[in-house]
PDB file of N, CA and C in Angstrom:
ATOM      1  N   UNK A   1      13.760  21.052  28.190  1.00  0.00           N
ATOM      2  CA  UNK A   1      12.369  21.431  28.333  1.00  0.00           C
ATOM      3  C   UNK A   1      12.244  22.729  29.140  1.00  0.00           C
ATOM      4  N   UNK A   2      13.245  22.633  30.174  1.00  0.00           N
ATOM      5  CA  UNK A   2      13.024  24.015  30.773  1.00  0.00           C
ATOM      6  C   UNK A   2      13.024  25.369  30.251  1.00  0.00           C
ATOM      7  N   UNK A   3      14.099  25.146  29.394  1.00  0.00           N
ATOM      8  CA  UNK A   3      13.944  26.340  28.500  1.00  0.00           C
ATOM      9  C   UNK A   3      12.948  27.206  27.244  1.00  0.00           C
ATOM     10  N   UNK A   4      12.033  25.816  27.255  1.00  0.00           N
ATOM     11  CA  UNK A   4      10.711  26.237  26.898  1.00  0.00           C
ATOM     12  C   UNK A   4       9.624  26.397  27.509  1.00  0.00           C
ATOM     13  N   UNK A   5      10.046  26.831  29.043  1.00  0.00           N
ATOM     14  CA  UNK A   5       8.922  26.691  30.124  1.00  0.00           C
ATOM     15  C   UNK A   5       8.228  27.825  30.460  1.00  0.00           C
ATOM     16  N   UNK A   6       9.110  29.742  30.060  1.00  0.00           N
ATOM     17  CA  UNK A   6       8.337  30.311  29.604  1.00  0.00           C
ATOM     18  C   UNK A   6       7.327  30.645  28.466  1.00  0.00           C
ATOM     19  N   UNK A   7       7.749  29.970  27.774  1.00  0.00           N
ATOM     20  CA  UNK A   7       6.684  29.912  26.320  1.00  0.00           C
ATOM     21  C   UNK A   7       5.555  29.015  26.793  1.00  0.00           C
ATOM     22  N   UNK A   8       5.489  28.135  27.128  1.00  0.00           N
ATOM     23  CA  UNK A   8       4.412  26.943  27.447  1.00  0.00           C
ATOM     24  C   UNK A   8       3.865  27.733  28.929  1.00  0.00           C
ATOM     25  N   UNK A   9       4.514  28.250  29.223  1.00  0.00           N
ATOM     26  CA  UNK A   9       3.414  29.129  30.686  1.00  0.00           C
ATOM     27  C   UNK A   9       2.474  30.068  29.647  1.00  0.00           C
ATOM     28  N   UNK A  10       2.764  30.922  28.542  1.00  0.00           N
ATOM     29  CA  UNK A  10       2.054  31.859  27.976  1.00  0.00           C
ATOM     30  C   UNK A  10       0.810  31.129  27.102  1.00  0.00           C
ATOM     31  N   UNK A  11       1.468  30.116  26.301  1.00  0.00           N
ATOM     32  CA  UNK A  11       0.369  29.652  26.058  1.00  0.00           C
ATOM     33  C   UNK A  11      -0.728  29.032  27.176  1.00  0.00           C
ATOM     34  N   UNK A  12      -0.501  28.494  28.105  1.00  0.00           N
ATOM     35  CA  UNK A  12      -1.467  28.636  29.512  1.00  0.00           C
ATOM     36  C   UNK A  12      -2.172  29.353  29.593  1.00  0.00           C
ATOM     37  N   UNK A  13      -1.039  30.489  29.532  1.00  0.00           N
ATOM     38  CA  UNK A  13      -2.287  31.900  29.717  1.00  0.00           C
ATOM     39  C   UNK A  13      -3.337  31.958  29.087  1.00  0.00           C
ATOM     40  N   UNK A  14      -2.814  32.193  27.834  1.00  0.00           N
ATOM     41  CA  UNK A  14      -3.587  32.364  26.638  1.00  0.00           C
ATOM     42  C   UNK A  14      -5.115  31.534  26.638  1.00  0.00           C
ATOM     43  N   UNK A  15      -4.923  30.186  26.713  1.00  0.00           N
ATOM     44  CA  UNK A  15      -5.629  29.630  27.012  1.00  0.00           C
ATOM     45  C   UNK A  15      -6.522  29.608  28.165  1.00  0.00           C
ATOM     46  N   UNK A  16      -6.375  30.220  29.305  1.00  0.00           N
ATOM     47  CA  UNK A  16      -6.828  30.736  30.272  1.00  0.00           C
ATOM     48  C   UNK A  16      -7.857  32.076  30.360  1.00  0.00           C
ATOM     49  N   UNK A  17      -7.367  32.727  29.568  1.00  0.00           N
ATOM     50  CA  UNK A  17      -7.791  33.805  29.448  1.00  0.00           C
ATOM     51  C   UNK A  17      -8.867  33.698  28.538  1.00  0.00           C
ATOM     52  N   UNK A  18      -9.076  33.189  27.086  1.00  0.00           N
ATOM     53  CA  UNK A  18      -9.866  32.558  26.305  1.00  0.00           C
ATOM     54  C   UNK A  18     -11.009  31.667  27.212  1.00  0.00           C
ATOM     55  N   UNK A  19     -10.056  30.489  28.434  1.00  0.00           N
ATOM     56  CA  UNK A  19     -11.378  30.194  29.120  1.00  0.00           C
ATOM     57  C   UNK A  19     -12.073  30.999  29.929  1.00  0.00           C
ATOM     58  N   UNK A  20     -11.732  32.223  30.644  1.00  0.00           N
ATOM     59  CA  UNK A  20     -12.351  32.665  30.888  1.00  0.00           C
ATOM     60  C   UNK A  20     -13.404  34.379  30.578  1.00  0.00           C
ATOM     61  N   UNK A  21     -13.049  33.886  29.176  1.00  0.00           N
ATOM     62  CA  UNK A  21     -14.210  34.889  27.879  1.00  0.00           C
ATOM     63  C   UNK A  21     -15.359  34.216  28.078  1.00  0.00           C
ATOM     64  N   UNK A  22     -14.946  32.680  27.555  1.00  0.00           N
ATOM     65  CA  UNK A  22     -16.324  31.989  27.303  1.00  0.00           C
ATOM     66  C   UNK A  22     -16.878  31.721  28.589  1.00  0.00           C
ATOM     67  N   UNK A  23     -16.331  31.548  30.128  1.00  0.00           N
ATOM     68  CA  UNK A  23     -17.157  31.609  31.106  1.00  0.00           C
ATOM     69  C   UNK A  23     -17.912  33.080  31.144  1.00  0.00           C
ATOM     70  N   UNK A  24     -17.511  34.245  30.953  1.00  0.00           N
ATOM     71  CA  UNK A  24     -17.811  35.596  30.883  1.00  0.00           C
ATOM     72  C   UNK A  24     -19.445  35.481  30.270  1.00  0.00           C
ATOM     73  N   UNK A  25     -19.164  34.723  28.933  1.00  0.00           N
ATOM     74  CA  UNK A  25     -20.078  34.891  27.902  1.00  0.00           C
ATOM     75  C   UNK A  25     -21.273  33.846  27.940  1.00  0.00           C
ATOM     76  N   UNK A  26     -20.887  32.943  28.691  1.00  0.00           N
ATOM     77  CA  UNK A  26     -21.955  31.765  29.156  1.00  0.00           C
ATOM     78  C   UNK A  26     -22.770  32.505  30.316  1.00  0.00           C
ATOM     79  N   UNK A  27     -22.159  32.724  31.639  1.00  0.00           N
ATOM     80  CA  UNK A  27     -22.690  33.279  32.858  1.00  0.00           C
ATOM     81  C   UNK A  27     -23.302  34.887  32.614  1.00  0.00           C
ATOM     82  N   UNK A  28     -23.032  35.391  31.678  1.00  0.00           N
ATOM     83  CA  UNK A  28     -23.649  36.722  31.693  1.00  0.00           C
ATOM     84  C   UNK A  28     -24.449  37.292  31.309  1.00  0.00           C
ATOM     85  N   UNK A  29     -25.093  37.871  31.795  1.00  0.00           N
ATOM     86  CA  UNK A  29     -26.490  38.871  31.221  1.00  0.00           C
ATOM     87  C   UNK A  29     -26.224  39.656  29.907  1.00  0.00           C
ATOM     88  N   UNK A  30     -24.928  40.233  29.834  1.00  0.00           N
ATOM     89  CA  UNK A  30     -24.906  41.209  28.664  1.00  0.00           C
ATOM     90  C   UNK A  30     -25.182  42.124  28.558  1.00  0.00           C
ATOM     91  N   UNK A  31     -25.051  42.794  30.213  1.00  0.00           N
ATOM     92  CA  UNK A  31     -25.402  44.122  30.801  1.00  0.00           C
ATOM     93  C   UNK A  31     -23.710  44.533  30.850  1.00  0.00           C
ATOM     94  N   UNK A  32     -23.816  45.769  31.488  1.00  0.00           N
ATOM     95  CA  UNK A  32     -22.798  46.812  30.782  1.00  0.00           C
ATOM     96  C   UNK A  32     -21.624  46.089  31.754  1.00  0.00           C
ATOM     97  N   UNK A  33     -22.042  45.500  32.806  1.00  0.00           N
ATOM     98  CA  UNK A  33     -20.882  45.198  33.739  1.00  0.00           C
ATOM     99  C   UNK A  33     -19.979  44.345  32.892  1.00  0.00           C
ATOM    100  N   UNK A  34     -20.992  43.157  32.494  1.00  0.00           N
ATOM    101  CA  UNK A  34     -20.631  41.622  31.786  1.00  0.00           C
ATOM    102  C   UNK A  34     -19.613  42.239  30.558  1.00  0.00           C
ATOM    103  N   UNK A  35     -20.429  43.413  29.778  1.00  0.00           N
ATOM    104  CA  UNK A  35     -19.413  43.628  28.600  1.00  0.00           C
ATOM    105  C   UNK A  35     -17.885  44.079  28.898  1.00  0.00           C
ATOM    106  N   UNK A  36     -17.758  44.955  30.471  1.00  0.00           N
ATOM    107  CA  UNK A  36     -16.300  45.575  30.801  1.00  0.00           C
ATOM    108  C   UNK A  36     -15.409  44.403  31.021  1.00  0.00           C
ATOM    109  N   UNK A  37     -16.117  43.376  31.534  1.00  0.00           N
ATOM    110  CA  UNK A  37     -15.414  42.306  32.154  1.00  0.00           C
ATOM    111  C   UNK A  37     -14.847  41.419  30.911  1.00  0.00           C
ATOM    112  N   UNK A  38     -15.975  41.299  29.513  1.00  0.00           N
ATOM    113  CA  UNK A  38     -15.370  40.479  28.817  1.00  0.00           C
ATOM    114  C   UNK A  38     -14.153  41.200  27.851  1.00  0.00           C
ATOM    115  N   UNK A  39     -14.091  42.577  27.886  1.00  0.00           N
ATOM    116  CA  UNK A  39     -13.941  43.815  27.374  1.00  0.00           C
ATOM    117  C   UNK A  39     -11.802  43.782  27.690  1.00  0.00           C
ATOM    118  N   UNK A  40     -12.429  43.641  28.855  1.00  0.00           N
ATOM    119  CA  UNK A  40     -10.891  43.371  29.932  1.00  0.00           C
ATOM    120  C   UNK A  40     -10.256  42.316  29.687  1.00  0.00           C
ATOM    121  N   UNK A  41     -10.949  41.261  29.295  1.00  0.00           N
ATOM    122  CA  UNK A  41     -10.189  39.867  29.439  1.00  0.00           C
ATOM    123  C   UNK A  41      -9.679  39.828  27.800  1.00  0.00           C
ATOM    124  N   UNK A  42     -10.547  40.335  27.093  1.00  0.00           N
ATOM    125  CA  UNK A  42     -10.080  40.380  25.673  1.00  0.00           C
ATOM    126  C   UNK A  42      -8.456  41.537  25.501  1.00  0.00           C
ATOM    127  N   UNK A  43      -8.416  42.314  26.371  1.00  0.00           N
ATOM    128  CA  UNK A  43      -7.476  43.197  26.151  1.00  0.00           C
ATOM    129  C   UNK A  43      -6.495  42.435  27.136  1.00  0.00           C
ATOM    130  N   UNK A  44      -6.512  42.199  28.374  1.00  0.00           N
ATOM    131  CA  UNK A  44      -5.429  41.266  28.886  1.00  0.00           C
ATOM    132  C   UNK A  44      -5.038  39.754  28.061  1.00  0.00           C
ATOM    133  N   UNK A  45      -5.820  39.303  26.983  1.00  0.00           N
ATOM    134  CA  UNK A  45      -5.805  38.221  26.122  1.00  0.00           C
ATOM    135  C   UNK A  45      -4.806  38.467  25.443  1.00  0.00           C
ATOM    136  N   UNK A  46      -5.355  39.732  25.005  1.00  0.00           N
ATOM    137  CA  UNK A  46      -4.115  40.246  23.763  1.00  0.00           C
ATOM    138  C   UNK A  46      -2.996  40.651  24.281  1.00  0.00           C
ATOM    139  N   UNK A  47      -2.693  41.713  25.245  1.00  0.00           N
ATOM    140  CA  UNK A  47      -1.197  41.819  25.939  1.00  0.00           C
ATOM    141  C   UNK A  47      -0.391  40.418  26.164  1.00  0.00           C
ATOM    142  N   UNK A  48      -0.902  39.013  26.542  1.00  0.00           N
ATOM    143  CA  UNK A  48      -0.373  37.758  26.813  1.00  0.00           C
ATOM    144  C   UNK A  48      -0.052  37.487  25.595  1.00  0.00           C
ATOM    145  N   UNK A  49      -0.713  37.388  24.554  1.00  0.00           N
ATOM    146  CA  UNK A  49      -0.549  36.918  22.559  1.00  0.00           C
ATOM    147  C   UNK A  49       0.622  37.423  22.352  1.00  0.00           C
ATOM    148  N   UNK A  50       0.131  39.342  22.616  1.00  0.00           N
ATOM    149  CA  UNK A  50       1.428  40.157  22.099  1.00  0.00           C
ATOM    150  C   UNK A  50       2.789  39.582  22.954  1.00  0.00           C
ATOM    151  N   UNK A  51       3.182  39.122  24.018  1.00  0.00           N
ATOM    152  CA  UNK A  51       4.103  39.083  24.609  1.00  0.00           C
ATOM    153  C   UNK A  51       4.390  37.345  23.773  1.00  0.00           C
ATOM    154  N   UNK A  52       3.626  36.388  24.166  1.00  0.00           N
ATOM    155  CA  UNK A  52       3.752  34.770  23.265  1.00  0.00           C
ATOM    156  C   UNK A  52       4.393  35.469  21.665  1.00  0.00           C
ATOM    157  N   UNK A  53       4.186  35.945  21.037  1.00  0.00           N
ATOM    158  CA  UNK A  53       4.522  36.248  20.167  1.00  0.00           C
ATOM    159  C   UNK A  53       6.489  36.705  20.448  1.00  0.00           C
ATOM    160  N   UNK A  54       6.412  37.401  20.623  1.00  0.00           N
ATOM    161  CA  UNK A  54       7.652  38.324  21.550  1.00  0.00           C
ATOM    162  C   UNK A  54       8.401  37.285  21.430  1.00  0.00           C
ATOM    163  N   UNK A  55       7.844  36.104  22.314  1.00  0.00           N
ATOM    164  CA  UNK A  55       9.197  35.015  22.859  1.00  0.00           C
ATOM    165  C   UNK A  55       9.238  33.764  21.643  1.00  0.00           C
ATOM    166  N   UNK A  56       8.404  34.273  20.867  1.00  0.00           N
ATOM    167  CA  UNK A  56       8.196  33.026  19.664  1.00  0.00           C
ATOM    168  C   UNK A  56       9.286  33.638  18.548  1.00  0.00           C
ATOM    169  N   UNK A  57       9.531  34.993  18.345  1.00  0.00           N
ATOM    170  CA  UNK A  57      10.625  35.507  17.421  1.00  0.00           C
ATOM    171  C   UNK A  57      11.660  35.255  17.941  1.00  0.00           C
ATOM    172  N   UNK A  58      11.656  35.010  19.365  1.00  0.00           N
ATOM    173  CA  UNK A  58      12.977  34.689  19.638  1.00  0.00           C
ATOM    174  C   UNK A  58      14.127  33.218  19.084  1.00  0.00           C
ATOM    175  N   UNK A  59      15.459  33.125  19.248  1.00  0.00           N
ATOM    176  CA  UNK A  59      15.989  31.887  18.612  1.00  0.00           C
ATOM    177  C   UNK A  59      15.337  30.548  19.548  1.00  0.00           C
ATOM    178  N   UNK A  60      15.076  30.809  21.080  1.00  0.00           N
ATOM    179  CA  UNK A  60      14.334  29.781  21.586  1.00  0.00           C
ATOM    180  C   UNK A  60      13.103  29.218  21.004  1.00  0.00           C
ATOM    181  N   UNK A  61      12.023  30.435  20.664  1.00  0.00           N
ATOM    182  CA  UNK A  61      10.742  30.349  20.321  1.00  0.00           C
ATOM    183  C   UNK A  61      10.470  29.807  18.964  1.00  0.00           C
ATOM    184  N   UNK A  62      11.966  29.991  17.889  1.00  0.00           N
ATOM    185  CA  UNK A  62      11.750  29.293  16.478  1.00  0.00           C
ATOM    186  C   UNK A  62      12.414  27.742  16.954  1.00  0.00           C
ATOM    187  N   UNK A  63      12.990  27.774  17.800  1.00  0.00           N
ATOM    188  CA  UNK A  63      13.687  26.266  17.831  1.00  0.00           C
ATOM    189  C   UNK A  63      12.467  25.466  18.323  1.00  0.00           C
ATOM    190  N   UNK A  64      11.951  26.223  19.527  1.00  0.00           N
ATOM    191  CA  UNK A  64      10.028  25.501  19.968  1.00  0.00           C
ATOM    192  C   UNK A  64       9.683  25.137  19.140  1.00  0.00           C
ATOM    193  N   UNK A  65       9.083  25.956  18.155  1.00  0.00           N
ATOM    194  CA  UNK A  65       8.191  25.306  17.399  1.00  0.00           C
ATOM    195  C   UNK A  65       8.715  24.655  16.074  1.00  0.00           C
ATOM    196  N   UNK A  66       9.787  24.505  16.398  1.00  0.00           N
ATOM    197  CA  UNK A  66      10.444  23.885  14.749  1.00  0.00           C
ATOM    198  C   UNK A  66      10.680  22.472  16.122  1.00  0.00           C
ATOM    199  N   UNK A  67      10.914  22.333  16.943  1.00  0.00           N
ATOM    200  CA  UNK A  67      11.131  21.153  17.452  1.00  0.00           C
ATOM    201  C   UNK A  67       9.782  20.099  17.448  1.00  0.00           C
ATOM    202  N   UNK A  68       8.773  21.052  18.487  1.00  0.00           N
ATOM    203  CA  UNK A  68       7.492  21.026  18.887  1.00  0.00           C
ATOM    204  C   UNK A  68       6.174  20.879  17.757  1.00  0.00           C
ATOM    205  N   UNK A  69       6.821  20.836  16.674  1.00  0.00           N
ATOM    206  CA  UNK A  69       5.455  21.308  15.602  1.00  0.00           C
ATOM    207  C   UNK A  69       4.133  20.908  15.572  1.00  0.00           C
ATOM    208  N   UNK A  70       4.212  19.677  15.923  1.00  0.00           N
ATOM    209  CA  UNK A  70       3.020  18.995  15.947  1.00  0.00           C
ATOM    210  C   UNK A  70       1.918  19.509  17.156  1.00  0.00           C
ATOM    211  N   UNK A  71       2.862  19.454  18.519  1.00  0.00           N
ATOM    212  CA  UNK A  71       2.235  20.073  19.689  1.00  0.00           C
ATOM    213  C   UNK A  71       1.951  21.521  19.322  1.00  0.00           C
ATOM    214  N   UNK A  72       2.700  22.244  18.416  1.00  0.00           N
ATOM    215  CA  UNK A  72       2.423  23.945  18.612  1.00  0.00           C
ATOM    216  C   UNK A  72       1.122  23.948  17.844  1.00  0.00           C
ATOM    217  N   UNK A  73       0.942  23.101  16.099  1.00  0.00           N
ATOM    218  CA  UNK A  73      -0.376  23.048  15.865  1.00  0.00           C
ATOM    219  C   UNK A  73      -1.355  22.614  16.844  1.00  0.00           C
ATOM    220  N   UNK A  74      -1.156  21.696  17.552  1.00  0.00           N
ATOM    221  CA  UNK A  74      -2.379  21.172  18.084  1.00  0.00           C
ATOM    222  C   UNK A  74      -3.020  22.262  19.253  1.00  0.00           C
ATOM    223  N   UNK A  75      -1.971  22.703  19.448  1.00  0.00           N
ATOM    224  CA  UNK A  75      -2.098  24.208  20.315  1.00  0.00           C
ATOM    225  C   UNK A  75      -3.273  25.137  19.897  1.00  0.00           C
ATOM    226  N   UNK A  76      -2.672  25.237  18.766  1.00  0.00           N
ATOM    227  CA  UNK A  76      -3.004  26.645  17.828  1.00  0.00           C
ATOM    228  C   UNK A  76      -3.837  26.144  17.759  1.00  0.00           C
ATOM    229  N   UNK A  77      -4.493  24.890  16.883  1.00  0.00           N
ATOM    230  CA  UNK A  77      -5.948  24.583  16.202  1.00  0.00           C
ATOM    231  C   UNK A  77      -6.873  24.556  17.290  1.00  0.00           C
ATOM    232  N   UNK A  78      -6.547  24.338  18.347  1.00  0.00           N
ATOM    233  CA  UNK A  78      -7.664  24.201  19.673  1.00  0.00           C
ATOM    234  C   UNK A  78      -8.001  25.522  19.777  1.00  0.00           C
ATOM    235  N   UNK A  79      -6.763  26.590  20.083  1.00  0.00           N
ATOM    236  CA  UNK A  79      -7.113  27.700  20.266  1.00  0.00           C
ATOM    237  C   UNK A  79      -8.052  29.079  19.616  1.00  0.00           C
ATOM    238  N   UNK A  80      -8.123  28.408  18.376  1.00  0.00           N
ATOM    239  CA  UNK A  80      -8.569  28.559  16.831  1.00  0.00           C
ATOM    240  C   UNK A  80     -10.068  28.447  17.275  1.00  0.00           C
ATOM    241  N   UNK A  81     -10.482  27.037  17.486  1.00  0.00           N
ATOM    242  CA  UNK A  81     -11.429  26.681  17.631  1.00  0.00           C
ATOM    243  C   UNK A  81     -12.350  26.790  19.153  1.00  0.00           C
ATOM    244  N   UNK A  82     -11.575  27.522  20.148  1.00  0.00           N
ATOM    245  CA  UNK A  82     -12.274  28.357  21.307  1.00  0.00           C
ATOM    246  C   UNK A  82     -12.285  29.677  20.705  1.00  0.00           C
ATOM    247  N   UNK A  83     -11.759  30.652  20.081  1.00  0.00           N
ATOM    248  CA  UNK A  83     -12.209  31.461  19.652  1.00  0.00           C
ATOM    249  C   UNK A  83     -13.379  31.423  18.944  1.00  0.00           C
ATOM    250  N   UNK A  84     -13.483  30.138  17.799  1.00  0.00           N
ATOM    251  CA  UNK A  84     -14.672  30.662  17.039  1.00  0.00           C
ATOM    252  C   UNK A  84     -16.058  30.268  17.825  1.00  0.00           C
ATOM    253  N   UNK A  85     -16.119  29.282  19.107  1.00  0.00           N
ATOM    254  CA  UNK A  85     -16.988  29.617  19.548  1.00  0.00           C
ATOM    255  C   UNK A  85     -17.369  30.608  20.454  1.00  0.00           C
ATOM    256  N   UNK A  86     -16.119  31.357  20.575  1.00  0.00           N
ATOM    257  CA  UNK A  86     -16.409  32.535  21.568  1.00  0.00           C
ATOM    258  C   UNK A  86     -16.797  33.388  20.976  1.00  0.00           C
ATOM    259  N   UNK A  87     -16.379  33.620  19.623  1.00  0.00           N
ATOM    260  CA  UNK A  87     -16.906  34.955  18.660  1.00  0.00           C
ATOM    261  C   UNK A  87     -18.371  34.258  18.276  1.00  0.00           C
ATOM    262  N   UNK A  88     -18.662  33.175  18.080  1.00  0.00           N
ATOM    263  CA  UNK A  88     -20.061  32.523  17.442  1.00  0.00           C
ATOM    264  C   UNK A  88     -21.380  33.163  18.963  1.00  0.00           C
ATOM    265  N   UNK A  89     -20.556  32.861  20.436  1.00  0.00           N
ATOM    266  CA  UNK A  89     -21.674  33.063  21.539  1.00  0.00           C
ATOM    267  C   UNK A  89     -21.652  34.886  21.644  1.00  0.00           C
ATOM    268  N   UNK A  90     -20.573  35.324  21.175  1.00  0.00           N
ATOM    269  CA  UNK A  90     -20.615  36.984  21.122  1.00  0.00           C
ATOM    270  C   UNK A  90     -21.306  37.457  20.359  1.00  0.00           C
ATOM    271  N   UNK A  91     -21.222  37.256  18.686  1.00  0.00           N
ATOM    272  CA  UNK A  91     -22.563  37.057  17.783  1.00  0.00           C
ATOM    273  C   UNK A  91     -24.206  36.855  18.658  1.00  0.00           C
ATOM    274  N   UNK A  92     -23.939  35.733  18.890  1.00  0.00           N
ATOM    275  CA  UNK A  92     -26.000  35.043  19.565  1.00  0.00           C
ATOM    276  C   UNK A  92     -26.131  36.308  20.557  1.00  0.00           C
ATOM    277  N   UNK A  93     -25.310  36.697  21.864  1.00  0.00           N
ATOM    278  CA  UNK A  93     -25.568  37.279  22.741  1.00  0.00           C
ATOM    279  C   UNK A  93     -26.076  38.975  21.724  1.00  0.00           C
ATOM    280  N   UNK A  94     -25.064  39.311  21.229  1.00  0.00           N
ATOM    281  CA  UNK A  94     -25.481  41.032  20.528  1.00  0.00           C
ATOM    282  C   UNK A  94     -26.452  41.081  19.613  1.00  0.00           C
ATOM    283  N   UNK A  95     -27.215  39.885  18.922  1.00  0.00           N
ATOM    284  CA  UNK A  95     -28.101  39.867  18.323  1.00  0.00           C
ATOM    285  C   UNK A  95     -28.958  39.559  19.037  1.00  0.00           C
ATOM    286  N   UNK A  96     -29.494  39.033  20.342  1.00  0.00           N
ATOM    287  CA  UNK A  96     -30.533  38.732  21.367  1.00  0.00           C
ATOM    288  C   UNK A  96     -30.827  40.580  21.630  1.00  0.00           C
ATOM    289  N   UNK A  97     -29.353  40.855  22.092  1.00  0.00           N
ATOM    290  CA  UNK A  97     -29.421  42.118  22.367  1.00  0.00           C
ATOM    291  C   UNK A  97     -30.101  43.654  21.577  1.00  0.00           C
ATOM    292  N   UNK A  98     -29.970  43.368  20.175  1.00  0.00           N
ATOM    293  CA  UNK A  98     -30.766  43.922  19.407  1.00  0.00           C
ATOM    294  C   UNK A  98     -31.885  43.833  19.373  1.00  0.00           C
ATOM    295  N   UNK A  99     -31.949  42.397  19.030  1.00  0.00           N
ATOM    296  CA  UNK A  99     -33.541  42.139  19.419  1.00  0.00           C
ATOM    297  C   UNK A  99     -34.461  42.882  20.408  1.00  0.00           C
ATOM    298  N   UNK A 100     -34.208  42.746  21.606  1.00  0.00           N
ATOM    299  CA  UNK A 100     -34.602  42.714  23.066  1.00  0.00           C
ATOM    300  C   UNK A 100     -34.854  44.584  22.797  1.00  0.00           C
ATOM    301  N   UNK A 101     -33.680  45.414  22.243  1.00  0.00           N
ATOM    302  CA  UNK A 101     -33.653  46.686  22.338  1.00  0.00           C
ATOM    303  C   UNK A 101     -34.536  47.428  21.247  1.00  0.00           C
ATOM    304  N   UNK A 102     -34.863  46.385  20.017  1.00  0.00           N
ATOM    305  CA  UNK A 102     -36.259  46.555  18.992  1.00  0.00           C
ATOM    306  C   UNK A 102     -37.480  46.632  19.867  1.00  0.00           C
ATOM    307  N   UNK A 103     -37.199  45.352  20.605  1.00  0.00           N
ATOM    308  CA  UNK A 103     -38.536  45.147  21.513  1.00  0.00           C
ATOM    309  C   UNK A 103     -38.906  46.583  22.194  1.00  0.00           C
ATOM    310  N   UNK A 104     -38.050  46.944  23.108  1.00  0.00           N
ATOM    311  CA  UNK A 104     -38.363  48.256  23.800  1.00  0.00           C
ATOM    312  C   UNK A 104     -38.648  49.535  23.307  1.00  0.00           C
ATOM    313  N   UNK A 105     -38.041  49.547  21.836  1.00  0.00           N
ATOM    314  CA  UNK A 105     -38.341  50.909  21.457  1.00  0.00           C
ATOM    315  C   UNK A 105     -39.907  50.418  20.306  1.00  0.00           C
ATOM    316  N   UNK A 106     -40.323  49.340  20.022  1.00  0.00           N
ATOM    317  CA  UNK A 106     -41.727  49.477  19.357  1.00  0.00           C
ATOM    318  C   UNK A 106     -42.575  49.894  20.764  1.00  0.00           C
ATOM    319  N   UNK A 107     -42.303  49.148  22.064  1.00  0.00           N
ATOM    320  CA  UNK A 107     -43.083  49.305  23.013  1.00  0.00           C
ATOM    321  C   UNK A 107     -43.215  50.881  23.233  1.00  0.00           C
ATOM    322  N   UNK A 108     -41.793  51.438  23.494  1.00  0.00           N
ATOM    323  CA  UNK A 108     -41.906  53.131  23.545  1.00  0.00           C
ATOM    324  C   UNK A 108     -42.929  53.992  22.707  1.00  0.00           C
ATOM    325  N   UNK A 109     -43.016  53.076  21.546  1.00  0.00           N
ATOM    326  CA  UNK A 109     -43.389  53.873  20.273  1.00  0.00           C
ATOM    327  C   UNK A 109     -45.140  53.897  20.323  1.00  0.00           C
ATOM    328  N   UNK A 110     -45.318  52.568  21.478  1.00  0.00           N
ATOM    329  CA  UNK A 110     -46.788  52.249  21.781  1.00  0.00           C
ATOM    330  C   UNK A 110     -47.209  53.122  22.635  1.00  0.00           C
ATOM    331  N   UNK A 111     -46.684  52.950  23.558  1.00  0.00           N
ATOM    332  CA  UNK A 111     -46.855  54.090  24.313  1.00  0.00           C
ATOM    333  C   UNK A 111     -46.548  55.739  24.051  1.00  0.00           C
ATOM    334  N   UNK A 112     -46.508  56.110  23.407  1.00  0.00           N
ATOM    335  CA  UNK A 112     -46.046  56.998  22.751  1.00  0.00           C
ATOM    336  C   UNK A 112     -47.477  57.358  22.190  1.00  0.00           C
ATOM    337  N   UNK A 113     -47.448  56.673  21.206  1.00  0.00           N
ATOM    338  CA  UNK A 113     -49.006  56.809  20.502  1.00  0.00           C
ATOM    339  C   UNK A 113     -50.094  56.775  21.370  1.00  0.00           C
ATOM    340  N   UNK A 114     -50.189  56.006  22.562  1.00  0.00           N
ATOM    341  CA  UNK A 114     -51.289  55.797  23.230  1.00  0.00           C
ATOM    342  C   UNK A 114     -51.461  57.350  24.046  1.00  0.00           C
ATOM    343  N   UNK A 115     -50.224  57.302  24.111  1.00  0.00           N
ATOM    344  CA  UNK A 115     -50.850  58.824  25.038  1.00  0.00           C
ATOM    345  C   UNK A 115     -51.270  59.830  23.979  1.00  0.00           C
TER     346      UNK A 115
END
């Protein structure tokens, strides 16, 4: 087992990092700060993937998951399925955001005319 103990730390990560998108994306306004932050975690997400990947070509990482299969799906499908609600609350949030930014420019446009 030990020898699959760096691979099972990355997927940690991975999973870590994913949880903390969707805390990003729950707690945040969707102001410019909120976007660097989720911005960051998506790019440190991916450097952890790219590296899980790395150790998965390796002869350890095919013996993992040819040993592990069942656990590596159940992995994957979870992970599958925090993404799509993280991309589903990234969707709601940038379309609020449109919205909200329609709102301001008919208002501009009122004011605009009024003067």
């Amino acid at each position: 087992m030990q020898k699959y103990d760096e691979i099972l730390n990355f997927i940690s990560v991975v999973f870590d990092n994913t949880n903390r998108i969707a805390k990003a994306l729950n707690d945040g306004n969707f102001d410019l700060e909120d976007l660097e932050e989720i911005s960051n975690l998506y790019e440190e997400r991916e450097k952890n993937i790219l590296h899980l990947k790395s150790l998965l070509e390796t002869d350890i990482g095919k013996e993992f998951v040819a040993e592990k299969q069942d656990e590596w799906n159940e992995k994957i499908n979870l992970l599958v399925k925090m993404d799509s609600v993280n991309l589903e609350l990234l969707r709601k949030k940038t379309k609020e955001t449109g919205e909200k930014l329609k709102q301001l420019n008919k208002q501009k446009s009122v004011l605009i005319y009024s003067k």
